[in-house]
C-alpha atoms as a PDB file:
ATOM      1  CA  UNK A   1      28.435 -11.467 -45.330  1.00  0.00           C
ATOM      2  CA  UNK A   2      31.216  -8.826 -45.482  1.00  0.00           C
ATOM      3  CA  UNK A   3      33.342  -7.527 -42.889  1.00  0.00           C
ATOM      4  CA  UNK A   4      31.294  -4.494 -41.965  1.00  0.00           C
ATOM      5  CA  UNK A   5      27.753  -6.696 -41.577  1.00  0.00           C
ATOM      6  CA  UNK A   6      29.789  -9.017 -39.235  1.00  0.00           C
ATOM      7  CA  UNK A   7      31.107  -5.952 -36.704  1.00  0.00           C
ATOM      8  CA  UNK A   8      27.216  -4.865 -36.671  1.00  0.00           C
ATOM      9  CA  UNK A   9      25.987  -7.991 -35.655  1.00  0.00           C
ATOM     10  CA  UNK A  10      29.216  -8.785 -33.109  1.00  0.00           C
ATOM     11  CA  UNK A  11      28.129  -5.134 -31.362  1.00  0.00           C
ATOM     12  CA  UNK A  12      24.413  -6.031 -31.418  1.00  0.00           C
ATOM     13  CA  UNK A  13      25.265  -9.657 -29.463  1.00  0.00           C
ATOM     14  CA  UNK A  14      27.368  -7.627 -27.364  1.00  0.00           C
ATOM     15  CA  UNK A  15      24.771  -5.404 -26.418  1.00  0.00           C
ATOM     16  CA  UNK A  16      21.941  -7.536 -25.826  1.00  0.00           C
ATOM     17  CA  UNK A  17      24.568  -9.947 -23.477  1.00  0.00           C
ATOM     18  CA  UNK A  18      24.333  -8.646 -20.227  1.00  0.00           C
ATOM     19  CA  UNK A  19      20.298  -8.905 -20.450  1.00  0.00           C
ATOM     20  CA  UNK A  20      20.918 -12.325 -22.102  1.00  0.00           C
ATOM     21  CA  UNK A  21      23.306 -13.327 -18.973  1.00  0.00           C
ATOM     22  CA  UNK A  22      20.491 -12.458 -16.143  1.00  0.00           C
ATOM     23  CA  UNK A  23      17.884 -14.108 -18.397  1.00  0.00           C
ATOM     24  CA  UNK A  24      19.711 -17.321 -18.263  1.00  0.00           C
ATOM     25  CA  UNK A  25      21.352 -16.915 -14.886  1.00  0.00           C
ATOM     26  CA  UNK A  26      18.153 -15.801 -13.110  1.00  0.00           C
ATOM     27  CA  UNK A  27      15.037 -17.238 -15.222  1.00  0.00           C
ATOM     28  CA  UNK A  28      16.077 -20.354 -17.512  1.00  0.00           C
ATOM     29  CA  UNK A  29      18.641 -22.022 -14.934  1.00  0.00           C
ATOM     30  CA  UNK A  30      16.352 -21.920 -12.245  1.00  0.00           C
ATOM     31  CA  UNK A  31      13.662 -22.937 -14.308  1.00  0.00           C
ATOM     32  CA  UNK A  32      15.656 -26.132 -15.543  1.00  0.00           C
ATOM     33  CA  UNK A  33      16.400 -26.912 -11.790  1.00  0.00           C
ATOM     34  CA  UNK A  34      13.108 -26.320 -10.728  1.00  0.00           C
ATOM     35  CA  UNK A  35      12.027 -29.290 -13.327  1.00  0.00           C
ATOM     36  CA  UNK A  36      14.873 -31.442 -11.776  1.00  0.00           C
ATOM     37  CA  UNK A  37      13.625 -30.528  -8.678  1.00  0.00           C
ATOM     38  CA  UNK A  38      10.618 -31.617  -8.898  1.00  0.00           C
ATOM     39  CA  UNK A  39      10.817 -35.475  -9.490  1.00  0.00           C
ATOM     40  CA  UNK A  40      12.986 -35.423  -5.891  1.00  0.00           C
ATOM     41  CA  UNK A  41      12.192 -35.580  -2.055  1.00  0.00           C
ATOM     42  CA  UNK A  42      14.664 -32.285  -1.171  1.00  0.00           C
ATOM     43  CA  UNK A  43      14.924 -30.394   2.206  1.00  0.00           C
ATOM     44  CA  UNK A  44      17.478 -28.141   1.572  1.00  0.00           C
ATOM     45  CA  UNK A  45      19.902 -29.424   3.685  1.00  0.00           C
ATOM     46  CA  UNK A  46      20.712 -33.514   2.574  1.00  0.00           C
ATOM     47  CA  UNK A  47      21.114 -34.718  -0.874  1.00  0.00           C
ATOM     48  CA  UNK A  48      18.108 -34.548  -3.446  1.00  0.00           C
ATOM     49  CA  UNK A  49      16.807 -38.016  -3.842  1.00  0.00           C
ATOM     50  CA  UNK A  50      14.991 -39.162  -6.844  1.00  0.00           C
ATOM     51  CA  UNK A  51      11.457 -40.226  -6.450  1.00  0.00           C
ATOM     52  CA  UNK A  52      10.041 -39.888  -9.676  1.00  0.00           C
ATOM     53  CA  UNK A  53       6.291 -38.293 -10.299  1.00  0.00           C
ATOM     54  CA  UNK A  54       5.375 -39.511  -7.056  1.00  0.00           C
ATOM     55  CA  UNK A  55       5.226 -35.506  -6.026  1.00  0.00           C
ATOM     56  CA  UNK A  56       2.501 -35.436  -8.903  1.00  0.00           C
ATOM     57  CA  UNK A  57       0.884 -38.721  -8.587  1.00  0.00           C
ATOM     58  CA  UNK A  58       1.319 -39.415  -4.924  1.00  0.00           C
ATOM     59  CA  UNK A  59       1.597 -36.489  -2.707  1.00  0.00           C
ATOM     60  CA  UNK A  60       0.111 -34.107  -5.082  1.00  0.00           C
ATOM     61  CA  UNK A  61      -3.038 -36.172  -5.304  1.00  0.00           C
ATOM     62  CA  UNK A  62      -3.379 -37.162  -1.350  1.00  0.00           C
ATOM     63  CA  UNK A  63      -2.550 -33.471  -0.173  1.00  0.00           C
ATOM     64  CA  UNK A  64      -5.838 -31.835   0.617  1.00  0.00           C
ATOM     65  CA  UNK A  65      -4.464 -28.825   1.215  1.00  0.00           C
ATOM     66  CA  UNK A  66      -3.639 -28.173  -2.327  1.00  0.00           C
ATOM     67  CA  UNK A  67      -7.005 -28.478  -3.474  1.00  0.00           C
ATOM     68  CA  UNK A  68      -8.239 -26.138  -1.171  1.00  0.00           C
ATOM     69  CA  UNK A  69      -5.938 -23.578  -2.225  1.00  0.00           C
ATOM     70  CA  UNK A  70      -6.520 -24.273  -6.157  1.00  0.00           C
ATOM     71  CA  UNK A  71     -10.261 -23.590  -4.916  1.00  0.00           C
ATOM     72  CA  UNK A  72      -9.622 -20.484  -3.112  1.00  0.00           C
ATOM     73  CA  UNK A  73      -7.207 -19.237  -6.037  1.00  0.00           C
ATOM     74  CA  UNK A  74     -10.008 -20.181  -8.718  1.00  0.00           C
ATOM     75  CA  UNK A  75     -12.592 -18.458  -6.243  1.00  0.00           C
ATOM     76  CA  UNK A  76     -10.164 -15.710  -6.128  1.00  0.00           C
ATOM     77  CA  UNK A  77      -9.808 -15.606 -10.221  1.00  0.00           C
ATOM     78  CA  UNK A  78     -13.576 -15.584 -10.334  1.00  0.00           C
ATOM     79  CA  UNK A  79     -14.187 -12.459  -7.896  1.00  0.00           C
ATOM     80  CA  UNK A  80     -11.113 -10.537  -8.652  1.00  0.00           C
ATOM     81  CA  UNK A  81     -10.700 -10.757 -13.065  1.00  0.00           C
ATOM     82  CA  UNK A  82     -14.541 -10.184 -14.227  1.00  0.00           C
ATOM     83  CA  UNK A  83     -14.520  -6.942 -11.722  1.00  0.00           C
ATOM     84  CA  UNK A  84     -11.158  -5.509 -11.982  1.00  0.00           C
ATOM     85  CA  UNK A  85     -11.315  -5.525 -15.946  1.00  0.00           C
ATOM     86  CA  UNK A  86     -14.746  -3.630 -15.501  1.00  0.00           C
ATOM     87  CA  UNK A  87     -13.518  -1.001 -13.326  1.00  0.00           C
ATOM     88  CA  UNK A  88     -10.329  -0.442 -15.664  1.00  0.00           C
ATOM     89  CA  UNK A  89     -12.934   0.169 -18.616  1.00  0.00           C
ATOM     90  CA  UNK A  90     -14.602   2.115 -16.922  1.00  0.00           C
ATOM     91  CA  UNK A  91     -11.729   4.835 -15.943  1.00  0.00           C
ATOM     92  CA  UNK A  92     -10.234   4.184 -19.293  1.00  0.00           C
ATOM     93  CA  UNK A  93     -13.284   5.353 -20.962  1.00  0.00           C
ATOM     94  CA  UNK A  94     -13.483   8.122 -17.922  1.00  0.00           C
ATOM     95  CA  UNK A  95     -10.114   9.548 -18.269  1.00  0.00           C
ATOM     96  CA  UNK A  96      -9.851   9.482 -22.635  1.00  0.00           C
ATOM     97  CA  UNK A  97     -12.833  12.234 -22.424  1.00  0.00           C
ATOM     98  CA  UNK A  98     -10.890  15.662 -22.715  1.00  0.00           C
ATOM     99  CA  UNK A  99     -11.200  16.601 -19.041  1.00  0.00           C
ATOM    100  CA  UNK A 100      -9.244  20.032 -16.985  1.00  0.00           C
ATOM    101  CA  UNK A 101      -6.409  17.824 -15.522  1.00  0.00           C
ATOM    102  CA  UNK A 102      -7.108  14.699 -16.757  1.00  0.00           C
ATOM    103  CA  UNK A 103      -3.141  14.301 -16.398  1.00  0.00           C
ATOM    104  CA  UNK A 104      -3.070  14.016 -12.896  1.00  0.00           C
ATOM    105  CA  UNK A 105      -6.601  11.985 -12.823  1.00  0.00           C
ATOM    106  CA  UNK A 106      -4.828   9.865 -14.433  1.00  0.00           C
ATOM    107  CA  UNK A 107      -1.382   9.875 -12.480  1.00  0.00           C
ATOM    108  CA  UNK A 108      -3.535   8.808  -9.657  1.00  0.00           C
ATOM    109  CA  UNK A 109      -5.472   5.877 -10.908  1.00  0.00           C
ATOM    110  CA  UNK A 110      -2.183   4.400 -11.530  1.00  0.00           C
ATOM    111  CA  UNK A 111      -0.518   5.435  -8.615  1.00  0.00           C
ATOM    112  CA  UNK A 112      -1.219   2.259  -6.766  1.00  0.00           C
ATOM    113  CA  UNK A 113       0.711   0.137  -9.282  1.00  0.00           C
ATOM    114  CA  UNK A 114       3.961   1.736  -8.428  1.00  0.00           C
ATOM    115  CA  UNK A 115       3.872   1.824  -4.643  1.00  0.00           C
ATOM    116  CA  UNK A 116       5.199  -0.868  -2.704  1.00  0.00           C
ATOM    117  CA  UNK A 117       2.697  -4.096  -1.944  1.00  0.00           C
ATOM    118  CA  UNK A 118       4.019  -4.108   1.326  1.00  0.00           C
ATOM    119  CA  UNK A 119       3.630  -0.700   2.408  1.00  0.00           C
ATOM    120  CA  UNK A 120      -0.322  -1.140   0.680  1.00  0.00           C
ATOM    121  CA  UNK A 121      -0.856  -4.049   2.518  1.00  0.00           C
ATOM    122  CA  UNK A 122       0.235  -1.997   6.008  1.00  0.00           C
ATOM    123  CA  UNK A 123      -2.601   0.516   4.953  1.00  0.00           C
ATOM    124  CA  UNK A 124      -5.133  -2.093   3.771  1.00  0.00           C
ATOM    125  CA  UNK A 125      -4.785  -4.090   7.147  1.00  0.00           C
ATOM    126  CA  UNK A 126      -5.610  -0.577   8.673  1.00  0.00           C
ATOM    127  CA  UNK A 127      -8.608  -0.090   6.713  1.00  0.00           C
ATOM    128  CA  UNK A 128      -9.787  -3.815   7.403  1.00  0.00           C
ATOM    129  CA  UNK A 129      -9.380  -3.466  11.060  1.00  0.00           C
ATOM    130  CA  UNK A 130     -12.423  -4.546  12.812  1.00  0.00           C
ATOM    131  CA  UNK A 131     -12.027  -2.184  16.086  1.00  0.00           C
ATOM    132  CA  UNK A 132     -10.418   0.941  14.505  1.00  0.00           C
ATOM    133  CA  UNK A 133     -10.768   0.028  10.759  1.00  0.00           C
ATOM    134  CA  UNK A 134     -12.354   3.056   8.587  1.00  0.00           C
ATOM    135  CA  UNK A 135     -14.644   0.570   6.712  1.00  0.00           C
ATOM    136  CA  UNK A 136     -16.549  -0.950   9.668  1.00  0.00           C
ATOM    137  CA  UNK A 137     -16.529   3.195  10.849  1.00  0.00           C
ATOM    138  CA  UNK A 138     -18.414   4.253   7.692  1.00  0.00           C
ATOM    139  CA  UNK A 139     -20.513   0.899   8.343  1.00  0.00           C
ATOM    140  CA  UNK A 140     -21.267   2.469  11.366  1.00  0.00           C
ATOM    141  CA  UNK A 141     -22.843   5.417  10.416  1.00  0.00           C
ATOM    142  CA  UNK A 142     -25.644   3.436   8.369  1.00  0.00           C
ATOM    143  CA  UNK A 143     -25.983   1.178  11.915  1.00  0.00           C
ATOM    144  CA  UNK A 144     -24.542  -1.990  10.463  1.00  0.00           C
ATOM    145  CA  UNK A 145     -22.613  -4.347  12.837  1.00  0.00           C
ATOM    146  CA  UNK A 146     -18.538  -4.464  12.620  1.00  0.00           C
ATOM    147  CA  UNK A 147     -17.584  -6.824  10.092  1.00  0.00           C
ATOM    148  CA  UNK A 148     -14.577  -8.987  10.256  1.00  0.00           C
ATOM    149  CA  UNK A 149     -13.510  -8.262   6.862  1.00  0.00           C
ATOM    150  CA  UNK A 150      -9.675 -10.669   7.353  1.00  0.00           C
ATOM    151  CA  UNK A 151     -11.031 -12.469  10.477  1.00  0.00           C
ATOM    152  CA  UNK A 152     -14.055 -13.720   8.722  1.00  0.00           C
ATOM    153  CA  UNK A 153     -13.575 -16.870   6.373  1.00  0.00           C
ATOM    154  CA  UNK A 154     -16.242 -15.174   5.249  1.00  0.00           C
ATOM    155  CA  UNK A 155     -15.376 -12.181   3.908  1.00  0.00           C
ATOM    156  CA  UNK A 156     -11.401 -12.757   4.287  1.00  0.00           C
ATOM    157  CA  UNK A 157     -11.097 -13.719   0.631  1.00  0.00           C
ATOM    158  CA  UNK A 158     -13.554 -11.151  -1.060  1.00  0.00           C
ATOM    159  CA  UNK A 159     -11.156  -8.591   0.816  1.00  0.00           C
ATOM    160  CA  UNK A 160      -7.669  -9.646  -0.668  1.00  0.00           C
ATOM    161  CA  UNK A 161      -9.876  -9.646  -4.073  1.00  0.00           C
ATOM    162  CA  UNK A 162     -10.950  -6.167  -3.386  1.00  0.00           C
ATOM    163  CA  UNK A 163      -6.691  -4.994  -2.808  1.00  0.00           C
ATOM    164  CA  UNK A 164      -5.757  -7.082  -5.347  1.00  0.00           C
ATOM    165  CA  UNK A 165      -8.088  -4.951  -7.599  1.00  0.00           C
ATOM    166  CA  UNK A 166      -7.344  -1.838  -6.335  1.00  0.00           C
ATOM    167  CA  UNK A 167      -3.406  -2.356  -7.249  1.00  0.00           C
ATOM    168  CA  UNK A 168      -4.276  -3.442 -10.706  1.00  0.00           C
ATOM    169  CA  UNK A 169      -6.719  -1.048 -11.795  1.00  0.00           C
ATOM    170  CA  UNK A 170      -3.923   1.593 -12.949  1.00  0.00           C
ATOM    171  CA  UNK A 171      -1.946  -1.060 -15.199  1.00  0.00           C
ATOM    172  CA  UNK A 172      -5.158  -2.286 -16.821  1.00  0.00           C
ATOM    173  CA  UNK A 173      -6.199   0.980 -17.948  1.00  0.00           C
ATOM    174  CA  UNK A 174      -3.307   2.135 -19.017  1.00  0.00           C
ATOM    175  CA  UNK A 175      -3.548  -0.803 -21.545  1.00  0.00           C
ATOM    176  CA  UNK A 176      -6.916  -0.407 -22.626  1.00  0.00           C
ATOM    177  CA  UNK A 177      -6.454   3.515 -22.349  1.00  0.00           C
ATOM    178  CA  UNK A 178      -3.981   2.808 -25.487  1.00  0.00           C
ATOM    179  CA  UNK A 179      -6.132   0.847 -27.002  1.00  0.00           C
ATOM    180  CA  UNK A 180      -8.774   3.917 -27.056  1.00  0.00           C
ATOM    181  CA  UNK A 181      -6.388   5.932 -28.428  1.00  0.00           C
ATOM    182  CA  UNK A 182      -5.953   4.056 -31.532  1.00  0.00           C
ATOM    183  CA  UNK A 183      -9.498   3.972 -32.502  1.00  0.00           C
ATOM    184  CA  UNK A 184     -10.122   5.994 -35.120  1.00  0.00           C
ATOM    185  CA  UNK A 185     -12.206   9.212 -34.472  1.00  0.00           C
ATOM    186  CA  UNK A 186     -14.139   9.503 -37.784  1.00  0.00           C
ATOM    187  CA  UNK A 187     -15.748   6.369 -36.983  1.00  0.00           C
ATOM    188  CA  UNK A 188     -17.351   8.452 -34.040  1.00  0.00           C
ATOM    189  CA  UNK A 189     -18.346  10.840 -36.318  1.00  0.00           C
ATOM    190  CA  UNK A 190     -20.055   9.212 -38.866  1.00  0.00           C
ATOM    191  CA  UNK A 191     -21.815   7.541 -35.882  1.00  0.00           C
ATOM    192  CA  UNK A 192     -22.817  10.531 -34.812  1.00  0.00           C
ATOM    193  CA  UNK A 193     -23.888  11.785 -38.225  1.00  0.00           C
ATOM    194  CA  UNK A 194     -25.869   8.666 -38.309  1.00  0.00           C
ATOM    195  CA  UNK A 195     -27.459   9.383 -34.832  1.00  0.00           C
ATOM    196  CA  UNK A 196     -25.821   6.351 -32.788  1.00  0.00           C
ATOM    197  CA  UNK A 197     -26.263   7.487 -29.492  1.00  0.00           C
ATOM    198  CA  UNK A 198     -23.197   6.923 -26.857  1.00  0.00           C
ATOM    199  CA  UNK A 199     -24.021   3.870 -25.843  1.00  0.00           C
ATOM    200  CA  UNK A 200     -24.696   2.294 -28.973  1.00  0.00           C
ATOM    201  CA  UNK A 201     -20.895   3.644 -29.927  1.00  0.00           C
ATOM    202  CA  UNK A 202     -19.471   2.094 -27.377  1.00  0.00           C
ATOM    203  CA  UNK A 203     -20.831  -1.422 -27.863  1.00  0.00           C
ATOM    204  CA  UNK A 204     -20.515  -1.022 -32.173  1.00  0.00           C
ATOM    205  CA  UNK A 205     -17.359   1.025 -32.417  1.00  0.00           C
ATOM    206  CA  UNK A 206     -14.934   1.345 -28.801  1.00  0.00           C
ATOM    207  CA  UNK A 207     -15.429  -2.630 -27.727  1.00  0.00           C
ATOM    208  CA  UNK A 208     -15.237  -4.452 -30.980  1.00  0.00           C
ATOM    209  CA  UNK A 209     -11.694  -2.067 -31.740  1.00  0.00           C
ATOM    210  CA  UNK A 210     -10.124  -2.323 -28.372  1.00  0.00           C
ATOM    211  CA  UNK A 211     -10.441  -6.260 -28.009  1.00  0.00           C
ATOM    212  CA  UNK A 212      -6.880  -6.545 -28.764  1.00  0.00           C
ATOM    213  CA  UNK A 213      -5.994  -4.730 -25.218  1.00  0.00           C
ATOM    214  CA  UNK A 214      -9.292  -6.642 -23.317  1.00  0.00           C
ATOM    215  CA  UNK A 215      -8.055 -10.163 -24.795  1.00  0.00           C
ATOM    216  CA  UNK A 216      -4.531  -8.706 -23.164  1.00  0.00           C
ATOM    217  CA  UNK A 217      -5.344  -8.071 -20.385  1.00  0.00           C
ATOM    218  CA  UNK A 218      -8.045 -10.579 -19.921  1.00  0.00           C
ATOM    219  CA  UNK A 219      -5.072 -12.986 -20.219  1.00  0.00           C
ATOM    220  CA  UNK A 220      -2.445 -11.115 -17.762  1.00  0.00           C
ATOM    221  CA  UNK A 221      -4.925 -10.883 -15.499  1.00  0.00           C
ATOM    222  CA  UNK A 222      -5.755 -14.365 -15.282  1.00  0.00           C
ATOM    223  CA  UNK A 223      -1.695 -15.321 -15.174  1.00  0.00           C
ATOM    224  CA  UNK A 224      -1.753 -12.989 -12.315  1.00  0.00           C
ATOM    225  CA  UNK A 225      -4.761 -13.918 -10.116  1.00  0.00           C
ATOM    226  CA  UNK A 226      -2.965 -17.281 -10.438  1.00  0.00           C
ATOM    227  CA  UNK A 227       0.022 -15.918  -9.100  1.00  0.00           C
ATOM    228  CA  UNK A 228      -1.094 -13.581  -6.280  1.00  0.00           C
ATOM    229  CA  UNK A 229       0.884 -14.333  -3.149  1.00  0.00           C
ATOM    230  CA  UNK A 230       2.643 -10.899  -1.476  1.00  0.00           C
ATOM    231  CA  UNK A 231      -1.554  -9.657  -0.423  1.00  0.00           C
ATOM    232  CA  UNK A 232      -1.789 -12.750   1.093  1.00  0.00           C
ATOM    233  CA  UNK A 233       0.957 -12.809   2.593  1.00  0.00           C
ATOM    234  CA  UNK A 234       1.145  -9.784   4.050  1.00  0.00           C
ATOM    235  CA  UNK A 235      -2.559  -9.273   5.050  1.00  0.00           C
ATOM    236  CA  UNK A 236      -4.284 -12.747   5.968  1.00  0.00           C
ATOM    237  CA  UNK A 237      -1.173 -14.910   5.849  1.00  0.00           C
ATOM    238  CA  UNK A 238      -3.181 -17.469   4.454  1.00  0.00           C
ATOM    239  CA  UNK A 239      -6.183 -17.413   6.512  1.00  0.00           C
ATOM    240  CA  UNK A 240      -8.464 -17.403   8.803  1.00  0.00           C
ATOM    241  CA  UNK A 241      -8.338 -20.712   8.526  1.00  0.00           C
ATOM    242  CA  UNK A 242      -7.656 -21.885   5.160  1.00  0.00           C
ATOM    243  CA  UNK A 243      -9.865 -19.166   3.821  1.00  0.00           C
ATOM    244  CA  UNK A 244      -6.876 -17.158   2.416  1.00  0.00           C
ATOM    245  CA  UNK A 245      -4.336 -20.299   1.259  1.00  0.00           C
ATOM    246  CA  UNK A 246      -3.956 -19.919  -2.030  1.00  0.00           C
ATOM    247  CA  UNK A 247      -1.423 -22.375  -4.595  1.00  0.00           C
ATOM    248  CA  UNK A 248       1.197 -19.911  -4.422  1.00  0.00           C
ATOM    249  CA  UNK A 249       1.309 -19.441  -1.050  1.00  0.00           C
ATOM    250  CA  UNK A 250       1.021 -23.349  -0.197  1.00  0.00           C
ATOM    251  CA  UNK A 251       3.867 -23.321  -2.609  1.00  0.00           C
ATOM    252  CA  UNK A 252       5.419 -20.885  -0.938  1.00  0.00           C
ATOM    253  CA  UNK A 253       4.862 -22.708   2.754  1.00  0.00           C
ATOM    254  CA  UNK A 254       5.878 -26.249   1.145  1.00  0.00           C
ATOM    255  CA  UNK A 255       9.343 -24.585   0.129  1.00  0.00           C
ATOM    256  CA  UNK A 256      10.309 -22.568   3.161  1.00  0.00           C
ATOM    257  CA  UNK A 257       8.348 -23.519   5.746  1.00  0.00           C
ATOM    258  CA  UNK A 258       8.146 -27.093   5.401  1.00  0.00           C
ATOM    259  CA  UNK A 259      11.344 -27.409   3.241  1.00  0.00           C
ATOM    260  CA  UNK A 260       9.457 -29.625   0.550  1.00  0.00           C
ATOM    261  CA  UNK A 261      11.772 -27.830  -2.219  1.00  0.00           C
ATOM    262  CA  UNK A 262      10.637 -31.101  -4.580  1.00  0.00           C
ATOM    263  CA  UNK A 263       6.925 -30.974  -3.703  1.00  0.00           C
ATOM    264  CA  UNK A 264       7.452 -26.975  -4.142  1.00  0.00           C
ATOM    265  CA  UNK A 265       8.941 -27.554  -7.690  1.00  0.00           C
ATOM    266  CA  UNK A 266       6.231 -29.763  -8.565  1.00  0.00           C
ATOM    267  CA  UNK A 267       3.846 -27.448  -7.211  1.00  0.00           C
ATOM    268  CA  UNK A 268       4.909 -24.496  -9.850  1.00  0.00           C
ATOM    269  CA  UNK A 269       4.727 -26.919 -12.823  1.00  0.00           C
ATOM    270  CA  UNK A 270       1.581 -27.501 -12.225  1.00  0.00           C
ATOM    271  CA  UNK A 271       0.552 -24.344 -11.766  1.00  0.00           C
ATOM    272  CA  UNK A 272       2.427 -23.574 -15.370  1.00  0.00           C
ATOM    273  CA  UNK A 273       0.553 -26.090 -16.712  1.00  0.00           C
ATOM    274  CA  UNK A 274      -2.689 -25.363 -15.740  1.00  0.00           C
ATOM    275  CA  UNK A 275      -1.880 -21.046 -16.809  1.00  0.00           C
ATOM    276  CA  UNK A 276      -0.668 -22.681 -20.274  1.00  0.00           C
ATOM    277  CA  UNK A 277      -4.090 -24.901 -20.160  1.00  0.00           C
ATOM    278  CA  UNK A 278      -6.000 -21.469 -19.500  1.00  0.00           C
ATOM    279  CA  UNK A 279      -4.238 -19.613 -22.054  1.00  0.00           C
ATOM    280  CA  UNK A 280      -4.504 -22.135 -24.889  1.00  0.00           C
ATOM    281  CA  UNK A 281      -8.720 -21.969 -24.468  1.00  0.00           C
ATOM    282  CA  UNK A 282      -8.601 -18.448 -24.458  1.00  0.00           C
ATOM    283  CA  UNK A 283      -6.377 -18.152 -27.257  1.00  0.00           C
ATOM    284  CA  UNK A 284      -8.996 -20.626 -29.226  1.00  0.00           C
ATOM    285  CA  UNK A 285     -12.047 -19.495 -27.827  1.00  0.00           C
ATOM    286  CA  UNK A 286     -11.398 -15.799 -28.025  1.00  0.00           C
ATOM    287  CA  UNK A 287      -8.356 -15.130 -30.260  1.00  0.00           C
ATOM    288  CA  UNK A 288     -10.510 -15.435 -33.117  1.00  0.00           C
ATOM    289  CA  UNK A 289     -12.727 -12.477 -31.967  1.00  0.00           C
ATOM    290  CA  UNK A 290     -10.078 -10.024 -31.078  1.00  0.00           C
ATOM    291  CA  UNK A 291     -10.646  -7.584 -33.938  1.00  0.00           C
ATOM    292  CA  UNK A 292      -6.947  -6.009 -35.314  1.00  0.00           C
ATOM    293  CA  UNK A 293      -8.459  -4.230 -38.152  1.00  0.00           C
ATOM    294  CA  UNK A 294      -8.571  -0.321 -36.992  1.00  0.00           C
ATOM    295  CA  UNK A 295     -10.689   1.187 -40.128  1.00  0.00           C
END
């Protein structure tokens, strides 16, 4: 390696530092403690004591407050993924047509990913509201009772799903939007010389290409259903009831509510474990029928 191939790669390490200082600082040292963490009894104020996997085995196992929120989250995956990815299609597929201000069609679809959760959740609680809420006033006008739509354990989950949704809808179809873009057009055409009508193009030609962007986001979705805690948060606060509790957010309470920082840590590995579980099947279940091949 001569002197000139050295001073390249010195810059490029010297670069890349500062982001490779907050990556260890901020994601792999608290990750390491977090393991630590979670074979002790901790309250944040006396020393961490060692207890071994008796978070896992013990507490874990006893608590039924965690398997109620692994339901609710797993109800929550179930009403929010299957839904959200099919409304994403859909205004993917809407917005690639060649439409008069299609631009700003599209600058609004994803406008909800960039505002702020809280200030959503503010307007969503609005919207919710049982008395003044606009829902239960369009309800109103077909003669159907009020609904308490995050007062009912009811309906209290099925209405974080519905935000949840709403926020992710942009990001989603912004993914699969690229993936539309790469198919290639004189496929379509020879389709259409072949008289495929639309729908038969879309289920021969748009889905098989664009599986690599579904399987993507098929997979960040489910990473992020398991992971949904600020909706919550901000409009149930975990219930009525324990409609609302999800893991993160009995994660969250355990840590800084409770001061359980061990049962906490414990908490989050198993949630990693179970994501990496998840991701694994998909990756062998439907990695082999995400289609890369563009011609």
């Amino acid at each position: 390696m001569n002197r000139q191939r050295r001073s390249e790669i010195l810059h490029g390490y010297l670069f890349i530092a500062p982001n490779m200082l907050a990556m260890l600082i901020f994601v792999m040292i608290p990750i390491a403690v977090s393991f630590g963490l979670s074979f002790t009894n901790w309250d944040l104020i006396n020393a961490p004591k060692f207890i071994g996997f008796s978070n896992f085995t013990d507490t874990m196992m006893k608590d039924a407050q965690f398997w109620v929120s692994l339901k609710n989250t797993a109800i929550f995956s179930l009403l929010s993924i299957p839904l959200g990815m099919l409304c994403a299609l859909f205004f993917a597929l809407l917005l690639n047509q060649a439409l008069r201000g299609v631009t700003l069609y599209r600058a609004l679809v994803f406008l909800p990913v960039v505002v702020s959760m809280i200030s959503v959740s503010m307007v969503w609680r609005w919207v919710f509201n049982t008395d003044v809420g606009i829902l239960n006033f369009v309800l109103d006008w077909f003669g159907v009772a009020p609904i308490g739509w995050i007062t009912d354990e009811r309906f209290a989950l099925i209405s974080v799903a519905m935000v949840a949704i709403w926020k992710s809808i942009g990001f989603n179809m912004v993914i699969l939007l690229a993936g539309l873009k790469n198919v290639p057009s004189h496929l379509y055409e020879a389709a259409t010389i072949d008289g495929a009508g639309s729908f038969g193009k879309l289920m021969r030609i748009t889905l098989p290409l664009i599986t690599p962007s579904v399987f993507f986001v098929a997979v960040m979705s489910v990473i992020g259903s398991f992971q949904v805690f600020d909706v919550v948060y901000m409009i149930t606060g975990g219930g009525p009831g324990d409609a609302t509790r999800v893991i993160y957010y009995w994660l969250w309470q355990n840590a800084f509510k409770f001061f359980q920082m061990g049962y906490a840590s414990a908490l989050a590995w198993v949630v990693f474990l179970i994501l990496f579980a998840i991701t694994l099947l998909q990756l062998k279940f439907f990695g082999k029928r995400v289609n890369y091949e563009m011609d």
